[in-house]
Protein backbone atom coordinates (compact mmCIF):
# COMPACT_ATOMS: atom_id res chain seq x y z
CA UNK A 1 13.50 11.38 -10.91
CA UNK A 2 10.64 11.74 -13.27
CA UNK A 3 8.47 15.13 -13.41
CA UNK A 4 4.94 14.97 -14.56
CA UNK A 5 2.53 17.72 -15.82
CA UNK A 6 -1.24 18.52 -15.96
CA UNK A 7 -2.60 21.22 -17.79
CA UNK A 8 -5.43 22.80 -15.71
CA UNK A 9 -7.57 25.21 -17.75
CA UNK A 10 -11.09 27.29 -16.72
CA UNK A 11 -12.62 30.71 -17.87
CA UNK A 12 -14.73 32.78 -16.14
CA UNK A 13 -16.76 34.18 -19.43
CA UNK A 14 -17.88 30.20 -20.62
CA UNK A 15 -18.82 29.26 -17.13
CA UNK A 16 -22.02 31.27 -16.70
CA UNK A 17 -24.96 29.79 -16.10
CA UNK A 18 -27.81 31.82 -17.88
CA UNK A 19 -30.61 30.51 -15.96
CA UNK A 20 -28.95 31.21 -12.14
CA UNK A 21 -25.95 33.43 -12.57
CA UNK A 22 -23.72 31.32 -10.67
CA UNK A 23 -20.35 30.94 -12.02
CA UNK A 24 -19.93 27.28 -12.74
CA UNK A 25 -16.04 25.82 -11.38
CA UNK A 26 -16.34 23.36 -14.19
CA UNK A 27 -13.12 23.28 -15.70
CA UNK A 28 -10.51 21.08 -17.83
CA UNK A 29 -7.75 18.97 -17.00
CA UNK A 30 -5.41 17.91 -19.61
CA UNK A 31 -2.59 15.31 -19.23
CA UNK A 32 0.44 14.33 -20.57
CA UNK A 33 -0.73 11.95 -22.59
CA UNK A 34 -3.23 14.42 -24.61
CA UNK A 35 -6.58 12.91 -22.69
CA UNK A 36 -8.82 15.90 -21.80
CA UNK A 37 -11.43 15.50 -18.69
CA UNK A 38 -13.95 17.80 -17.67
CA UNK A 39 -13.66 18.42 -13.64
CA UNK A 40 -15.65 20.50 -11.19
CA UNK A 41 -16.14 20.52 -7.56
CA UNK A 42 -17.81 17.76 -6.12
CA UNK A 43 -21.72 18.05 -6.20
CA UNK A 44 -21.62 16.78 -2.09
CA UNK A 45 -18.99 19.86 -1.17
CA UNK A 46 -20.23 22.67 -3.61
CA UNK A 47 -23.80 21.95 -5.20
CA UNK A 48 -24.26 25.17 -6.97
CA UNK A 49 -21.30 25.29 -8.91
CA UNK A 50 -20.76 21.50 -9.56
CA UNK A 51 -20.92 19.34 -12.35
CA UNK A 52 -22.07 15.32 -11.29
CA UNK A 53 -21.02 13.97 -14.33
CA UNK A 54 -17.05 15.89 -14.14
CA UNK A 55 -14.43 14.07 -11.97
CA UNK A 56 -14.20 15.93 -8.61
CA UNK A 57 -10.63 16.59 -6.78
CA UNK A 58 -11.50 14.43 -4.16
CA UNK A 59 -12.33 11.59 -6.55
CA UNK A 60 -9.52 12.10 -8.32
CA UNK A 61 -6.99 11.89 -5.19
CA UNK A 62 -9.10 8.72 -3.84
CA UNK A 63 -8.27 7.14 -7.79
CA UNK A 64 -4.61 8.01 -7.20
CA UNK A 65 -4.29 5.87 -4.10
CA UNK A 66 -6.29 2.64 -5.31
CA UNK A 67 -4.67 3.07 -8.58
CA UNK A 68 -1.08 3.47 -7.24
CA UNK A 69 -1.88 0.43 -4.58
CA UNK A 70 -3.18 -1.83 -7.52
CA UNK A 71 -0.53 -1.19 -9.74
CA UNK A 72 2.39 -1.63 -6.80
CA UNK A 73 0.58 -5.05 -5.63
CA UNK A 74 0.08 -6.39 -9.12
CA UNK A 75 4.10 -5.76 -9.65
CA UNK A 76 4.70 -7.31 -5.75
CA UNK A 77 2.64 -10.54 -6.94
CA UNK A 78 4.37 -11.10 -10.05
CA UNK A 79 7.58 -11.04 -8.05
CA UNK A 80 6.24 -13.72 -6.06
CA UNK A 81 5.14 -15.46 -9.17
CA UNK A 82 1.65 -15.20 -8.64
CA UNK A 83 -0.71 -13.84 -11.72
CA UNK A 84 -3.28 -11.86 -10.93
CA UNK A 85 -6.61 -12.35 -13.24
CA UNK A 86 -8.64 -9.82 -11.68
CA UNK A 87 -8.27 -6.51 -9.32
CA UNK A 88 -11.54 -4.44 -8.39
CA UNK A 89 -11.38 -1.82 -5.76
CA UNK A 90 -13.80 0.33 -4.39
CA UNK A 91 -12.33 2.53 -2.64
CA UNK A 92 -14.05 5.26 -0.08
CA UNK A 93 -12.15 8.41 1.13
CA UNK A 94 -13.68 10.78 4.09
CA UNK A 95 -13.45 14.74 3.94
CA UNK A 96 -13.11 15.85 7.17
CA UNK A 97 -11.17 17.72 9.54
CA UNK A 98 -7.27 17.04 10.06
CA UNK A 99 -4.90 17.63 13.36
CA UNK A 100 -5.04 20.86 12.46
CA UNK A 101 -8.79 21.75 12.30
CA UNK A 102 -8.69 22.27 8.55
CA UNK A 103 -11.00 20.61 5.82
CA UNK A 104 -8.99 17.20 4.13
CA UNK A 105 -9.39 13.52 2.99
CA UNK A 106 -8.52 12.30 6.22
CA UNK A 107 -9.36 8.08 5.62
CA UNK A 108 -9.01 6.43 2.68
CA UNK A 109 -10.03 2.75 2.95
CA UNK A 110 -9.11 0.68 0.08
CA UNK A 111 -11.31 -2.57 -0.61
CA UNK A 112 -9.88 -4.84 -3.49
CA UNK A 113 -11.32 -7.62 -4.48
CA UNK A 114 -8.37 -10.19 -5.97
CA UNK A 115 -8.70 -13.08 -8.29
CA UNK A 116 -5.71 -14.81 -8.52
CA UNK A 117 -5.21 -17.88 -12.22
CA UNK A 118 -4.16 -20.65 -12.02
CA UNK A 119 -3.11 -23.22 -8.98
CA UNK A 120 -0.51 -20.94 -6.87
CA UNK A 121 -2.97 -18.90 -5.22
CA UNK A 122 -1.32 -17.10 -2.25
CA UNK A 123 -2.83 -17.26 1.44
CA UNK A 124 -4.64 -14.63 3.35
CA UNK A 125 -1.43 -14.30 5.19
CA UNK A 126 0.45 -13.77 2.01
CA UNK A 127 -2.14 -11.29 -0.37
CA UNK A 128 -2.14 -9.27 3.38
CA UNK A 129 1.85 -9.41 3.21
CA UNK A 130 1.66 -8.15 -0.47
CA UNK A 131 -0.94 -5.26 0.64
CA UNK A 132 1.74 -4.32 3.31
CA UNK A 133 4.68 -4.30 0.71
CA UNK A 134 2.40 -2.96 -1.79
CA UNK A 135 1.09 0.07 0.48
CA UNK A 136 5.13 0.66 1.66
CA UNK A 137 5.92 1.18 -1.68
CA UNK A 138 2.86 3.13 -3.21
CA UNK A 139 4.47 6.86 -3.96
CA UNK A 140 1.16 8.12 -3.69
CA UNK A 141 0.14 7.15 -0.75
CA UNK A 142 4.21 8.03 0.55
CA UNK A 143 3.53 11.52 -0.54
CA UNK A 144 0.33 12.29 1.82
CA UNK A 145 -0.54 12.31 5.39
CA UNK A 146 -4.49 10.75 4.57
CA UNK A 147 -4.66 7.72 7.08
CA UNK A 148 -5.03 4.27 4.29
CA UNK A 149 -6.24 1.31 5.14
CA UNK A 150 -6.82 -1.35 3.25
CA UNK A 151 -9.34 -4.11 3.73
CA UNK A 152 -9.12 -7.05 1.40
CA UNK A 153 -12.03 -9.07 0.03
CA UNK A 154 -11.14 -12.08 -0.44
């Protein structure tokens, strides 16, 4: 077991806007490591008090996953000796509503593009079999009830 920490950090008196009067959500998160990013709500869910150049909470979940599904492939294809030379991802999460009515990334659909070096370059039928082992054993996606789906482009 591992624990992790991120330092979240906002105040009301630095976050007014002069010019409308709106208290700005922009805030800080700080992680482990010391690396300090400004976030804020995203711009599409809460215009007024957003920031379009901070990371939103939704972008930052929808990272997570991709990141946490790259990182668990390019460990499942080195197992099966094959080396990766490339991984791109765009990934493209929904808000909506869940089974419960309430407001939640319901679909995130993950769309990496692989470049594999070399001569042993895997199938379609294997890089889908490494997505599957890949997305069984992403922790991040394990710990959340957001429907993933992953479409590869090969």
């Amino acid at each position: 077991m591992t624990t992790h920490s991120v330092l979240v950090q906002w105040a009301h008196s630095s976050q007014v806007d002069a010019a409308s009067k709106k208290v700005s959500f922009v805030h800080q998160w700080t992680f482990d490591g010391g690396i300090t990013v400004d976030a804020s709500p995203s711009p599409l869910v809460m215009p007024l008090v957003a920031r379009e150049d901070a990371i939103d909470p939704e972008e930052a979940f929808i990272a997570a996953l991709a990141s946490c599904h790259m990182m668990t492939f390019l460990t499942v294809a080195e197992k099966q000796r094959f080396v990766v030379e490339s991984y791109q991802d765009v990934a493209i999460g929904t808000l909506g509503k869940n089974a419960q009515g309430l407001t939640a990334v319901t679909d995130v659909v993950l769309k990496p593009k692989i470049c594999f070096f070399g001569d042993n370059t895997p199938s379609s039928a294997m890089i889908n079999k490494m997505h599957k082992l890949a997305h069984k054993h992403c922790f991040i996606a394990n710990s959340v009830n957001t429907q993933i789906s992953i479409e590869p482009n090969d």
